[in-house]
PDB file of N, CA and C in Angstrom:
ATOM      1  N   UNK A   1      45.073 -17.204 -41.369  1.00  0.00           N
ATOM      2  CA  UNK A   1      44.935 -15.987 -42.121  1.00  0.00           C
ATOM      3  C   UNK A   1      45.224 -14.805 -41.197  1.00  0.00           C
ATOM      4  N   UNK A   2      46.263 -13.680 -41.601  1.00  0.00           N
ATOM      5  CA  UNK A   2      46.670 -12.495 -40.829  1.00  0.00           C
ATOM      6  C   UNK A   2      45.663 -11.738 -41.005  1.00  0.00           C
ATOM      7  N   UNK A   3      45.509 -10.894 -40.240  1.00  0.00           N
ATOM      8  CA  UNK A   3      44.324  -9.678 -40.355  1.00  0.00           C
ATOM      9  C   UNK A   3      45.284  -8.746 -40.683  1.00  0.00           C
ATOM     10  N   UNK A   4      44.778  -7.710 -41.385  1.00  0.00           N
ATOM     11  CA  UNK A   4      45.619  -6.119 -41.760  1.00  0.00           C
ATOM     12  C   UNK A   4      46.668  -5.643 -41.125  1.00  0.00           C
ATOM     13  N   UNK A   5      47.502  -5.368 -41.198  1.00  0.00           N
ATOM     14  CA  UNK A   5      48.293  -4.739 -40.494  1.00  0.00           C
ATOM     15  C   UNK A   5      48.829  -5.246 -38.881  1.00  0.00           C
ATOM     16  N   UNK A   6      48.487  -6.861 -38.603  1.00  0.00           N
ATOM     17  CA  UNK A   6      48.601  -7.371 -37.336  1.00  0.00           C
ATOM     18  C   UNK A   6      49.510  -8.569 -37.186  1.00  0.00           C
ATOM     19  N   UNK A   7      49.691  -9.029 -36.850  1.00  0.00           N
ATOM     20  CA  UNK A   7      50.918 -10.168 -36.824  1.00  0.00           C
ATOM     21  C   UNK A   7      49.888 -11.608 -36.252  1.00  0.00           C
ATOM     22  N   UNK A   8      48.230 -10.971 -35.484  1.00  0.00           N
ATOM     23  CA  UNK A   8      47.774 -12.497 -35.116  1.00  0.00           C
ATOM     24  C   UNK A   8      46.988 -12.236 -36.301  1.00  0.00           C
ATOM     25  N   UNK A   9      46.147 -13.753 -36.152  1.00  0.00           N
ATOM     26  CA  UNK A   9      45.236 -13.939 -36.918  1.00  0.00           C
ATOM     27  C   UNK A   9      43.846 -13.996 -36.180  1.00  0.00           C
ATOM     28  N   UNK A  10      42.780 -13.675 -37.034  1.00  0.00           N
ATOM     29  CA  UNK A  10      41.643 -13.361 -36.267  1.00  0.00           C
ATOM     30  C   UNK A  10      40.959 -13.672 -35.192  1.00  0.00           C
ATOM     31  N   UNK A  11      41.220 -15.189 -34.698  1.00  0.00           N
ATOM     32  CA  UNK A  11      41.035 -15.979 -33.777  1.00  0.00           C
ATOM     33  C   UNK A  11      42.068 -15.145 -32.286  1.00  0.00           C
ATOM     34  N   UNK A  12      42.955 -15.070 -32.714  1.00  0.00           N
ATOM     35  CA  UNK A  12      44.185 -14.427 -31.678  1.00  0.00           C
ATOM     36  C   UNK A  12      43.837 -12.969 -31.271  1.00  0.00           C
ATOM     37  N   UNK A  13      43.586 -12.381 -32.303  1.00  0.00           N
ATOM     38  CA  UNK A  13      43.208 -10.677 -32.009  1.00  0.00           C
ATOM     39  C   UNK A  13      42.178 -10.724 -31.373  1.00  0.00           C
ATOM     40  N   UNK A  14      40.766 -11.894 -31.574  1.00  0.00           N
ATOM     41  CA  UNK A  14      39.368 -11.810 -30.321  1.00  0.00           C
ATOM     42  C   UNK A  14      39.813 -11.990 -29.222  1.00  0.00           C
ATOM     43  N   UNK A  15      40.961 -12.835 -29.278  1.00  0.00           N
ATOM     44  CA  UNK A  15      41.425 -12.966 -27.702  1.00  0.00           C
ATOM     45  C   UNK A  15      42.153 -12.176 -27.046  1.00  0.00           C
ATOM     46  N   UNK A  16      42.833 -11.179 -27.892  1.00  0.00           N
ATOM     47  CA  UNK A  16      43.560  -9.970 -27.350  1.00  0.00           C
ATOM     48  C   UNK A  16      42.559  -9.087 -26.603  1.00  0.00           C
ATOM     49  N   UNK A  17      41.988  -9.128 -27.765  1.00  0.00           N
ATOM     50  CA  UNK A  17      40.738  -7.522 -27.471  1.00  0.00           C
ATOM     51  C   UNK A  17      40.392  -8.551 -26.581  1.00  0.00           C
ATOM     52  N   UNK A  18      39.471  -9.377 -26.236  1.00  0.00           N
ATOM     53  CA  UNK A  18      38.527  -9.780 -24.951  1.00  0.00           C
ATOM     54  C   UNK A  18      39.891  -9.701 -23.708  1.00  0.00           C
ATOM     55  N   UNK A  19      40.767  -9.602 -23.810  1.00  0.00           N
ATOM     56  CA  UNK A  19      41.935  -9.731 -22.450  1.00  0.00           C
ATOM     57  C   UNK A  19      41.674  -8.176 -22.104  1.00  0.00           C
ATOM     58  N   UNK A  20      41.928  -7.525 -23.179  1.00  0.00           N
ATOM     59  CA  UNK A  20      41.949  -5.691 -23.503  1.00  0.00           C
ATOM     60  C   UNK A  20      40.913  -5.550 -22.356  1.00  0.00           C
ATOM     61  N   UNK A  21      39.624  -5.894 -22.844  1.00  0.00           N
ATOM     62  CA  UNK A  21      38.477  -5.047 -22.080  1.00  0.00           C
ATOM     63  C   UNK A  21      38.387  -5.653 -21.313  1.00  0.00           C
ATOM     64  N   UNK A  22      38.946  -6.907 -20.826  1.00  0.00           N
ATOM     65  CA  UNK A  22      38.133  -7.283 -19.536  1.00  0.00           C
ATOM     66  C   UNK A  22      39.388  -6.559 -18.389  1.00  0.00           C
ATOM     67  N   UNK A  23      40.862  -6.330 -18.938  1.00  0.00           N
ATOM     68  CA  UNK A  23      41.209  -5.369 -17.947  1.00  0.00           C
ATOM     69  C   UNK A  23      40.702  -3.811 -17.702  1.00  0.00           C
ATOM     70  N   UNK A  24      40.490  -3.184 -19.014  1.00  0.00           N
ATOM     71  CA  UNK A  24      39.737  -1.932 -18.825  1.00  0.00           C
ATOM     72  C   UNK A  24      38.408  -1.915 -17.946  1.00  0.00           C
ATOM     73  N   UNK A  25      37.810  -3.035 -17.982  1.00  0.00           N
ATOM     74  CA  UNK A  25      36.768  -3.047 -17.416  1.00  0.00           C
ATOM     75  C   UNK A  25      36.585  -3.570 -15.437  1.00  0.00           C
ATOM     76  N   UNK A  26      38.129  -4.013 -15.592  1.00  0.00           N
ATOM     77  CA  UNK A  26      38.310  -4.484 -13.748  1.00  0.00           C
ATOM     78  C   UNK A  26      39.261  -2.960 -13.519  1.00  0.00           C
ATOM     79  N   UNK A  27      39.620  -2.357 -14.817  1.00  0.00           N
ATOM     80  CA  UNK A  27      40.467  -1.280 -13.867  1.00  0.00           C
ATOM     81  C   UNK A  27      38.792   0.636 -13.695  1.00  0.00           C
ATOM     82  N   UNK A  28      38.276  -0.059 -14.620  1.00  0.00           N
ATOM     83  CA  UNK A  28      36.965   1.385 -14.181  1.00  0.00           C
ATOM     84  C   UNK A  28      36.358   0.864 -12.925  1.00  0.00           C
ATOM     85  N   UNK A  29      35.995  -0.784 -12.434  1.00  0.00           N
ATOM     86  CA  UNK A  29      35.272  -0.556 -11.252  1.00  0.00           C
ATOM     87  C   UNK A  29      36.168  -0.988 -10.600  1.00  0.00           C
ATOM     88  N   UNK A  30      38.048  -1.055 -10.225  1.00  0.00           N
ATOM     89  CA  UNK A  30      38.545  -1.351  -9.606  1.00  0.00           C
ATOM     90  C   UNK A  30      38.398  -0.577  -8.023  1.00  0.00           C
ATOM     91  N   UNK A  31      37.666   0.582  -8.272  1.00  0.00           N
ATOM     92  CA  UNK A  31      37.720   0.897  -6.701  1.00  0.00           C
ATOM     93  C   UNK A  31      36.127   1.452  -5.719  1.00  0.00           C
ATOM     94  N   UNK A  32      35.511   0.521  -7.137  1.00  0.00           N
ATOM     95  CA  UNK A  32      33.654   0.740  -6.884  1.00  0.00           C
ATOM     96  C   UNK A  32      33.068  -0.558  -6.534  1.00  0.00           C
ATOM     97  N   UNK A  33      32.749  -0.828  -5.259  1.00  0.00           N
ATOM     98  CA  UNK A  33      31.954  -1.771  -4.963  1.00  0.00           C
ATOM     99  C   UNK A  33      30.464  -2.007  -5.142  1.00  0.00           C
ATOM    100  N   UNK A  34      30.004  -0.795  -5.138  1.00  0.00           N
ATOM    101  CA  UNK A  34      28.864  -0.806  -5.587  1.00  0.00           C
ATOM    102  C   UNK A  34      28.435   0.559  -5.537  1.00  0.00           C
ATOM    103  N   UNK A  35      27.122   0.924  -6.396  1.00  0.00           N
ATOM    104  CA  UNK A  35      26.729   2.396  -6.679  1.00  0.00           C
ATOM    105  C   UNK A  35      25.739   2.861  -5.808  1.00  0.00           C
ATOM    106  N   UNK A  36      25.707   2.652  -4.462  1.00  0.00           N
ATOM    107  CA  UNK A  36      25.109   3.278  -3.396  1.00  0.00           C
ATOM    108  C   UNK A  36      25.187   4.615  -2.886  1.00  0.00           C
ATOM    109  N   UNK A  37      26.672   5.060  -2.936  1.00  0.00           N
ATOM    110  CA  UNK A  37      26.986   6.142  -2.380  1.00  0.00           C
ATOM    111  C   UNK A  37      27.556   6.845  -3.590  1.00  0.00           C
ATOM    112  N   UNK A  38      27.220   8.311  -2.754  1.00  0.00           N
ATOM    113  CA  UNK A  38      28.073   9.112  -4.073  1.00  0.00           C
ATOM    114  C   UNK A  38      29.078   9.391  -4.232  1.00  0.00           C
ATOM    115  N   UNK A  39      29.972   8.747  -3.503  1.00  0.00           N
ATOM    116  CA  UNK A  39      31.567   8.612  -3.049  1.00  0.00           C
ATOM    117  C   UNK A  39      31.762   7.573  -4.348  1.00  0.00           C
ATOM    118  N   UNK A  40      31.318   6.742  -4.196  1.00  0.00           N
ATOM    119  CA  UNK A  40      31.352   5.339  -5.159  1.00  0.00           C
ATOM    120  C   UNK A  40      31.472   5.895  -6.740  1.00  0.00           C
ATOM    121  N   UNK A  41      30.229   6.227  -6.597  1.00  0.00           N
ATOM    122  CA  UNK A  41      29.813   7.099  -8.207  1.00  0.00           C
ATOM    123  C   UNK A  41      31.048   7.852  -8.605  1.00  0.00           C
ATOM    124  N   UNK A  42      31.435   8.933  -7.709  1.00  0.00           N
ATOM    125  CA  UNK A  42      31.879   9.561  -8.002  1.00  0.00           C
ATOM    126  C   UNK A  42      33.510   9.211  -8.481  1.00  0.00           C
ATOM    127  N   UNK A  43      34.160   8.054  -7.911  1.00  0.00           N
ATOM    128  CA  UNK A  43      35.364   7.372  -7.989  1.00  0.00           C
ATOM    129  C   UNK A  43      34.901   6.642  -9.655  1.00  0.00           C
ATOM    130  N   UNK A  44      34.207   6.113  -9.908  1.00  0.00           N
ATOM    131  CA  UNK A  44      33.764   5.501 -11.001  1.00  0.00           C
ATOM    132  C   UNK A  44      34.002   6.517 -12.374  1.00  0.00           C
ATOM    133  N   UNK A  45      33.090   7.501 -11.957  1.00  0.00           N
ATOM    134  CA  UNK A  45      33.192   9.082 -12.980  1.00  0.00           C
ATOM    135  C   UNK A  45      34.924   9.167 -13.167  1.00  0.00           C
ATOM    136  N   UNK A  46      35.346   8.985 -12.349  1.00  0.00           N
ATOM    137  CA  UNK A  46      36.944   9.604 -12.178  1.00  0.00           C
ATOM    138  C   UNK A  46      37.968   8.464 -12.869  1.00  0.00           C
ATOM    139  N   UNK A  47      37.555   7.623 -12.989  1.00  0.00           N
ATOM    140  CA  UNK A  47      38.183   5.975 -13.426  1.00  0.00           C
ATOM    141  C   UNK A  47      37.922   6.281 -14.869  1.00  0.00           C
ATOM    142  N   UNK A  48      36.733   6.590 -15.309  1.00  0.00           N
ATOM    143  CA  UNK A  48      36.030   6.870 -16.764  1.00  0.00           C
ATOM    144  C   UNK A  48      36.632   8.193 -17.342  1.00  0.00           C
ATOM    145  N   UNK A  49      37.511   9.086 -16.157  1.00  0.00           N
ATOM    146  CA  UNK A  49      37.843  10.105 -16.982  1.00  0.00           C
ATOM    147  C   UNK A  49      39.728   9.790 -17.523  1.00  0.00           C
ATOM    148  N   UNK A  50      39.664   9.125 -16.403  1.00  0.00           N
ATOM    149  CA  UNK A  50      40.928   8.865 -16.411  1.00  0.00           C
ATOM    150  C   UNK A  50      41.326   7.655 -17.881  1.00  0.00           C
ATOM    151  N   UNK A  51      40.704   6.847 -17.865  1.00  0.00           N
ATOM    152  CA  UNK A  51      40.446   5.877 -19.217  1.00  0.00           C
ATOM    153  C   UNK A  51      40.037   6.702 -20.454  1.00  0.00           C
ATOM    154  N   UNK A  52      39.577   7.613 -20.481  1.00  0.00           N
ATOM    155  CA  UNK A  52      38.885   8.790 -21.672  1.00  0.00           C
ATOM    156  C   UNK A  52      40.683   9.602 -22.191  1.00  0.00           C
ATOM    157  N   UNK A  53      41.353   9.791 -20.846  1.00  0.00           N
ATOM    158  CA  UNK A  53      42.394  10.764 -21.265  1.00  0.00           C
ATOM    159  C   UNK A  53      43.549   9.823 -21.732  1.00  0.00           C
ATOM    160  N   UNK A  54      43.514   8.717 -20.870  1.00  0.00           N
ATOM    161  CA  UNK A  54      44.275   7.677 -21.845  1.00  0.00           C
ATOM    162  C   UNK A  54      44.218   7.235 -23.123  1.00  0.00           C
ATOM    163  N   UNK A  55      42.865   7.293 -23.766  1.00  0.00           N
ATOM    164  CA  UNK A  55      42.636   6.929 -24.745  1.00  0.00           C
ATOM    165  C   UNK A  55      42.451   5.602 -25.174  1.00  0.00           C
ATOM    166  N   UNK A  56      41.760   5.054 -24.080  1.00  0.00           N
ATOM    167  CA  UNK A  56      41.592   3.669 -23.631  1.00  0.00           C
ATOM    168  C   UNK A  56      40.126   3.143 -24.272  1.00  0.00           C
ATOM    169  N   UNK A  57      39.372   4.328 -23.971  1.00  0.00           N
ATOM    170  CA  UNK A  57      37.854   4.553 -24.515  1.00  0.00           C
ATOM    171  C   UNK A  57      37.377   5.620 -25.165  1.00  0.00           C
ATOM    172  N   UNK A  58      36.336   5.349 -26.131  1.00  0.00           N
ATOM    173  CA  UNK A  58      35.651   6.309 -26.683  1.00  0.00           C
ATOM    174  C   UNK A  58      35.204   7.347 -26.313  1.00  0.00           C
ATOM    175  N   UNK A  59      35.110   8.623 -26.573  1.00  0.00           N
ATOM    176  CA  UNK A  59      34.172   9.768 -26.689  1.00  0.00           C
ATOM    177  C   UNK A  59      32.935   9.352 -26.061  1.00  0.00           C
ATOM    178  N   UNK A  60      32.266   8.460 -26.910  1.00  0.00           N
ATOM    179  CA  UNK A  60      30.763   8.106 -26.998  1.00  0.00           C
ATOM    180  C   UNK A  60      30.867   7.371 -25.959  1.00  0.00           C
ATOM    181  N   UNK A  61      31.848   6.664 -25.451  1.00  0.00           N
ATOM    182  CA  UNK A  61      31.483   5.498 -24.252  1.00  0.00           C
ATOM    183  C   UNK A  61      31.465   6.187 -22.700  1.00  0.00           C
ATOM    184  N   UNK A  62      32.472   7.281 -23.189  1.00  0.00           N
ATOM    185  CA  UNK A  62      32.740   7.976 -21.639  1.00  0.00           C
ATOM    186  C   UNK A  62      31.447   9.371 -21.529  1.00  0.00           C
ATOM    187  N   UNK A  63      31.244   9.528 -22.785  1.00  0.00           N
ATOM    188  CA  UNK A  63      29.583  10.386 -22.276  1.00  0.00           C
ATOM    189  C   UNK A  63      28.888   9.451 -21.742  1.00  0.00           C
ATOM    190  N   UNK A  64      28.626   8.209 -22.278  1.00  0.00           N
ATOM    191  CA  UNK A  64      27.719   7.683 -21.731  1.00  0.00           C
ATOM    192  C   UNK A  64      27.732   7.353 -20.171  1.00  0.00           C
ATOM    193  N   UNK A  65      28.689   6.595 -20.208  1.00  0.00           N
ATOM    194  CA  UNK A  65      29.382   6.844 -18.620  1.00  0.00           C
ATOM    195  C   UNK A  65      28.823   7.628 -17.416  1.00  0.00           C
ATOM    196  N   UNK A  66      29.171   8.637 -18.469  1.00  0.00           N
ATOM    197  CA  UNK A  66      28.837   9.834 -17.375  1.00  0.00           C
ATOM    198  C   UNK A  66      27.547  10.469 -17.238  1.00  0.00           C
ATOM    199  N   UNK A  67      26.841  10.307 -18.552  1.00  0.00           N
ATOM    200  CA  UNK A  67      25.429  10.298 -18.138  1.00  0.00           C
ATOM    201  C   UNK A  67      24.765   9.426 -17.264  1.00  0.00           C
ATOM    202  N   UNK A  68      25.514   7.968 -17.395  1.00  0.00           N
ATOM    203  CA  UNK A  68      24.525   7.281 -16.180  1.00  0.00           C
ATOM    204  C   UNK A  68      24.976   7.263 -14.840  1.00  0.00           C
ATOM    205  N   UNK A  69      26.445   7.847 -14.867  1.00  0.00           N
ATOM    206  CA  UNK A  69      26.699   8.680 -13.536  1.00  0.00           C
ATOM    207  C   UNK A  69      25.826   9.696 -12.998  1.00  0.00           C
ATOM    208  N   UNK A  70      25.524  10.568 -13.504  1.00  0.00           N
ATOM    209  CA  UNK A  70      24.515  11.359 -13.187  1.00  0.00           C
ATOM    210  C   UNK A  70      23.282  10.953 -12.958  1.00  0.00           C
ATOM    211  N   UNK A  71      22.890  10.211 -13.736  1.00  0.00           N
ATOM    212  CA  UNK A  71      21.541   9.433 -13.369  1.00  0.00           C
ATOM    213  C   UNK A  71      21.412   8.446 -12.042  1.00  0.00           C
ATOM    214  N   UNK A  72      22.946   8.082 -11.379  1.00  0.00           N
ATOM    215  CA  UNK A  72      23.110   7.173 -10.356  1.00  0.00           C
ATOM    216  C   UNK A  72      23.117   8.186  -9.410  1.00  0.00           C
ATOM    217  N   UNK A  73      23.606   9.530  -9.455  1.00  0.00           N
ATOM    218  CA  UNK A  73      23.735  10.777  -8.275  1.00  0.00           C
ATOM    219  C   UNK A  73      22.597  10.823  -8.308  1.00  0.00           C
ATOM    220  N   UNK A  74      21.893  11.549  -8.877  1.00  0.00           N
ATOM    221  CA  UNK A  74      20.263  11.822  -9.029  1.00  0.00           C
ATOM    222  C   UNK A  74      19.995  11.209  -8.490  1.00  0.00           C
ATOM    223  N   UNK A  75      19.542   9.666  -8.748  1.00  0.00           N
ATOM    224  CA  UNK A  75      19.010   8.777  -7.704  1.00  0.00           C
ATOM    225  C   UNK A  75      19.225   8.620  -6.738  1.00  0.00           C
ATOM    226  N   UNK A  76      20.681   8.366  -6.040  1.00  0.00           N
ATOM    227  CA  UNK A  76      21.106   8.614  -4.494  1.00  0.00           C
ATOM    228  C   UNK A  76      20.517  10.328  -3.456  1.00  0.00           C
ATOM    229  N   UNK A  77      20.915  10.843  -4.716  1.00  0.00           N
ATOM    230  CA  UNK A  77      19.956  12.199  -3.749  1.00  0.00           C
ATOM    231  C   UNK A  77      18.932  12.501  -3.291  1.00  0.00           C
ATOM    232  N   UNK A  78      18.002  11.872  -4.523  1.00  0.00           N
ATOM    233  CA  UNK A  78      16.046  11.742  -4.451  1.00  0.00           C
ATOM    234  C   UNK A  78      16.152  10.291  -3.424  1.00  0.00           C
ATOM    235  N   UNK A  79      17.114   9.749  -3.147  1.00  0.00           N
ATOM    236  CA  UNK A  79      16.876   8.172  -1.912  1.00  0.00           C
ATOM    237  C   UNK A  79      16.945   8.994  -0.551  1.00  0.00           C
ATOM    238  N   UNK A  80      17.928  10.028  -0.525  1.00  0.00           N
ATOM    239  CA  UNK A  80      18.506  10.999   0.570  1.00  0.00           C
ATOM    240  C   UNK A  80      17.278  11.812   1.021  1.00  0.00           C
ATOM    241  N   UNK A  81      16.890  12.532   0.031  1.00  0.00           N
ATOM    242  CA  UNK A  81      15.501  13.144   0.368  1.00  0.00           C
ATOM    243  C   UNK A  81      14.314  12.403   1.176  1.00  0.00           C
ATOM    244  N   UNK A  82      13.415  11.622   0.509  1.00  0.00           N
ATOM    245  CA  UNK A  82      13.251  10.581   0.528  1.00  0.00           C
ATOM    246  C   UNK A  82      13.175   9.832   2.296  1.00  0.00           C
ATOM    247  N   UNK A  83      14.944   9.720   2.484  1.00  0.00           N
ATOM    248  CA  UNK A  83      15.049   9.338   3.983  1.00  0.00           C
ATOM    249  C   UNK A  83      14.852  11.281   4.873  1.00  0.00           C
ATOM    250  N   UNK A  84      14.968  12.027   4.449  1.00  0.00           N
ATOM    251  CA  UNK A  84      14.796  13.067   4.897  1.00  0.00           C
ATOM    252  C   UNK A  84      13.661  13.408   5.759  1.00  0.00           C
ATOM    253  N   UNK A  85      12.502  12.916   3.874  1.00  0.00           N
ATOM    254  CA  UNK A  85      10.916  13.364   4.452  1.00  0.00           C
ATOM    255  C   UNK A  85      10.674  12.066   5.477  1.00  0.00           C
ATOM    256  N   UNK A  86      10.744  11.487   4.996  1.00  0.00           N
ATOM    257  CA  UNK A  86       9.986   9.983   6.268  1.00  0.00           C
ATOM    258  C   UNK A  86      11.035  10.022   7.689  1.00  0.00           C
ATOM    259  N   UNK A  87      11.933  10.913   7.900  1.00  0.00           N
ATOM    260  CA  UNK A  87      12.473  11.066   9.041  1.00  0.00           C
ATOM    261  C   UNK A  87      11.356  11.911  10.123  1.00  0.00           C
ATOM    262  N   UNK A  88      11.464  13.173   9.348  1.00  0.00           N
ATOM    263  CA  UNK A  88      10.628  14.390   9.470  1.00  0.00           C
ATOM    264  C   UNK A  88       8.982  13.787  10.121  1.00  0.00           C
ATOM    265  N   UNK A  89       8.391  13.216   8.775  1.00  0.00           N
ATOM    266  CA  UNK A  89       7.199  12.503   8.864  1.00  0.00           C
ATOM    267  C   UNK A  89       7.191  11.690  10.678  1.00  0.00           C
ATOM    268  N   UNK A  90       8.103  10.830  10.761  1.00  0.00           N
ATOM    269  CA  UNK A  90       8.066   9.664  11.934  1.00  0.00           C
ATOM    270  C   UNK A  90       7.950  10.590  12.737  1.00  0.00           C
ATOM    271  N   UNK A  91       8.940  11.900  13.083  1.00  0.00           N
ATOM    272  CA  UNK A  91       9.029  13.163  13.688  1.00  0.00           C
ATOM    273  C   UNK A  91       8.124  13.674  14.413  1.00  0.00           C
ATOM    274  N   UNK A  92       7.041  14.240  13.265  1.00  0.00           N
ATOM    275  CA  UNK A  92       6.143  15.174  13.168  1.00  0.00           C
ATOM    276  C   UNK A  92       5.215  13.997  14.037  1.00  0.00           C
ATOM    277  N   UNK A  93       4.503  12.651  13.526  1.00  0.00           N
ATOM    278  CA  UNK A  93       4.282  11.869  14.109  1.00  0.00           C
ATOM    279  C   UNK A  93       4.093  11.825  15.423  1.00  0.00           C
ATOM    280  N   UNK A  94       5.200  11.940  15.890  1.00  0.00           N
ATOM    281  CA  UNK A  94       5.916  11.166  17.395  1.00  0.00           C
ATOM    282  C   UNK A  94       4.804  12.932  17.785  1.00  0.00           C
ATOM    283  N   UNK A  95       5.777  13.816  17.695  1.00  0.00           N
ATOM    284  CA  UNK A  95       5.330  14.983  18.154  1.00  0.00           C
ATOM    285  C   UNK A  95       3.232  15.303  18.500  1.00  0.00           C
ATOM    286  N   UNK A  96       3.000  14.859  17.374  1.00  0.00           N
ATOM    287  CA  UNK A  96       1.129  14.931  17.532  1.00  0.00           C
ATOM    288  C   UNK A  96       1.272  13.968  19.197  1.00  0.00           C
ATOM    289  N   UNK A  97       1.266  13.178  19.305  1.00  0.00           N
ATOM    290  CA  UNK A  97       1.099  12.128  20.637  1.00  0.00           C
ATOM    291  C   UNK A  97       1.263  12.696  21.696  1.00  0.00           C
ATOM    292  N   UNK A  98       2.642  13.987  21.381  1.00  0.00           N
ATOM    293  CA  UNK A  98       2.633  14.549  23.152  1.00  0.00           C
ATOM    294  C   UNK A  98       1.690  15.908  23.219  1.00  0.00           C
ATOM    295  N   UNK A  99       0.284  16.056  22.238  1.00  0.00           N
ATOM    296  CA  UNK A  99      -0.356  16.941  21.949  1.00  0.00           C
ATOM    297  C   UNK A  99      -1.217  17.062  23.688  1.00  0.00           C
ATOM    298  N   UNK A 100      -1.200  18.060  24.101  1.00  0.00           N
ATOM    299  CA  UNK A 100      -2.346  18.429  24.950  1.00  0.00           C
ATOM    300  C   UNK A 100      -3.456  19.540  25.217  1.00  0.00           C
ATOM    301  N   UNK A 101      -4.787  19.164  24.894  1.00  0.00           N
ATOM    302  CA  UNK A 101      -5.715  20.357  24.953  1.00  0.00           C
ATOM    303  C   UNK A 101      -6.313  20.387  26.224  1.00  0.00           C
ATOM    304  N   UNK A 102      -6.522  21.672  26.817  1.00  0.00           N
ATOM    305  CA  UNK A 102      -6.929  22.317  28.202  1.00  0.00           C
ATOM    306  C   UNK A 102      -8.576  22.615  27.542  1.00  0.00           C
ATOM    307  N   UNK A 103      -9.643  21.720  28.077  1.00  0.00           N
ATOM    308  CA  UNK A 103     -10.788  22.527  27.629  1.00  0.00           C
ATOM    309  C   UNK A 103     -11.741  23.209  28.962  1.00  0.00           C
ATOM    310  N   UNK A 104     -10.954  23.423  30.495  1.00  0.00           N
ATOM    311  CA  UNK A 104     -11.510  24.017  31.414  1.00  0.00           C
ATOM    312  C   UNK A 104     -10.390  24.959  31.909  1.00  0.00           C
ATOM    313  N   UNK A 105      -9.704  25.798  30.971  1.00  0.00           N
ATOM    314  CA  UNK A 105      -8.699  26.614  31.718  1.00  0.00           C
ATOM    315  C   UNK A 105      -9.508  28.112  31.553  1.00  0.00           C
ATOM    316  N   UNK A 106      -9.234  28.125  33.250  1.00  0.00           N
ATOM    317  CA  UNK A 106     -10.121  29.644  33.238  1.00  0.00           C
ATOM    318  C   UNK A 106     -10.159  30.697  32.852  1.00  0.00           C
ATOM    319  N   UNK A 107     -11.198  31.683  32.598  1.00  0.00           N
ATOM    320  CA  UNK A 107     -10.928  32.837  32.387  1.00  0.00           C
ATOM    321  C   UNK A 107     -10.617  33.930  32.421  1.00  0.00           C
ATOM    322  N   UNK A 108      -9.242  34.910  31.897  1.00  0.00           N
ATOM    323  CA  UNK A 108      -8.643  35.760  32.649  1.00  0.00           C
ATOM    324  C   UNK A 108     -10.061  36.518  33.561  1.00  0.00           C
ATOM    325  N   UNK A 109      -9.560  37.288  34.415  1.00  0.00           N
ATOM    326  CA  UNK A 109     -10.402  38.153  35.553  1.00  0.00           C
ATOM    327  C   UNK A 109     -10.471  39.525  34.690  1.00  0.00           C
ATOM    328  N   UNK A 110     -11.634  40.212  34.697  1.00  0.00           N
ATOM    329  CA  UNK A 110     -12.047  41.181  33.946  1.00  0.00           C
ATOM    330  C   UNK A 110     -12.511  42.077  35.288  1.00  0.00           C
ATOM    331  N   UNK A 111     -11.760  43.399  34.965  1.00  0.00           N
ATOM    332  CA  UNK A 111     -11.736  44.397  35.724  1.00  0.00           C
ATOM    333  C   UNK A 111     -12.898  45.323  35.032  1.00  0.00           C
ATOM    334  N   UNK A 112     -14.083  45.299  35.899  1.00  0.00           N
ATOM    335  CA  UNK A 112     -14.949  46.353  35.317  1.00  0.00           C
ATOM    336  C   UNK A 112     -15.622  48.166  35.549  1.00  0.00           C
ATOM    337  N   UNK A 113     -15.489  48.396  35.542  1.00  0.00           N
ATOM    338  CA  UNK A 113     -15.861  49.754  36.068  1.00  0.00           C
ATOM    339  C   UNK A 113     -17.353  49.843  36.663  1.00  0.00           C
ATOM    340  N   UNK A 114     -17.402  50.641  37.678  1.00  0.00           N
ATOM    341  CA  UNK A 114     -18.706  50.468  38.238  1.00  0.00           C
ATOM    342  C   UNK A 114     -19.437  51.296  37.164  1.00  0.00           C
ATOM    343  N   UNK A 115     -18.870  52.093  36.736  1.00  0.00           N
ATOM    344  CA  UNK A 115     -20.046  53.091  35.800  1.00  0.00           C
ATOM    345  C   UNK A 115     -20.203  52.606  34.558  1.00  0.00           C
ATOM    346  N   UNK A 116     -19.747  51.312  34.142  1.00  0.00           N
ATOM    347  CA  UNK A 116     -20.010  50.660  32.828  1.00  0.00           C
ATOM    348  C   UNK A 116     -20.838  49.344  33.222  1.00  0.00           C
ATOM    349  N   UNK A 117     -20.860  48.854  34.841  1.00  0.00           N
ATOM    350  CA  UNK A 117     -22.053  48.118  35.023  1.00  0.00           C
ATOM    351  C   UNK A 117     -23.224  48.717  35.124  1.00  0.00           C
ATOM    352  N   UNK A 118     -23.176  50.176  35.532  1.00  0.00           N
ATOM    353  CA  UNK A 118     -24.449  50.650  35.954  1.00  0.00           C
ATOM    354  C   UNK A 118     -25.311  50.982  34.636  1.00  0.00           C
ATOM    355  N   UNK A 119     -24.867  51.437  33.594  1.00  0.00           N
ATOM    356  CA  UNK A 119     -25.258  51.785  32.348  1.00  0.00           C
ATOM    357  C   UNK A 119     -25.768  50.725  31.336  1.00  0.00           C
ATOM    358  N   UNK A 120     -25.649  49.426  31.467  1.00  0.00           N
ATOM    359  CA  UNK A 120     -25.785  48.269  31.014  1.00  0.00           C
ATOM    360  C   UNK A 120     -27.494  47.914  31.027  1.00  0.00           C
TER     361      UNK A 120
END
């Protein structure tokens, strides 16, 4: 049985479309190994825009996209921070240890006037 307007039949067209997306889908993470960095992310965003202007994908698929792009930056930044404060922290740390208190350092020399001892 032909489907509408297609030359396969329904069995043939699942197998088109599944060939379809599984290249769309090796050519968006073709140059993302993984979403660690925001270099990564950001090549990914750019794959998704580039597939959006082709007309390869949806509206709705490439917002989404890109919302969880943003949600993957976000997260790499708050990880960045994050290594920031506990840098700082180990830091601050280290720093208390080379603390030193003087509790017998003498007292400056006080110049007094004889006429303010005598009046006393």
């Amino acid at each position: 049985m032909l489907t509408d307007g297609s030359e396969f039949c329904i069995h043939h067209v699942r197998r088109v479309r599944k060939a379809a997306d599984e290249a769309l889908t090796a050519e968006l993470f073709a140059s993302t190994d993984d979403f660690s960095t925001a270099a990564s992310v950001n090549r990914f965003i750019g794959n998704v825009i580039k597939q959006f202007a082709l007309k390869r994908i949806h509206q709705r698929d490439a917002a989404t996209f890109g919302y969880l792009g943003q949600l993957l930056l976000n997260g790499i930044v708050a990880r960045q921070r994050e290594e920031v404060r506990a840098a700082e922290a180990a830091k601050s740390a280290s720093a208390k240890e080379d603390v030193t208190i003087i509790w017998d350092m003498p007292a400056p020399p006080y110049e007094r006037n004889a006429e303010t001892q005598g009046s006393r």
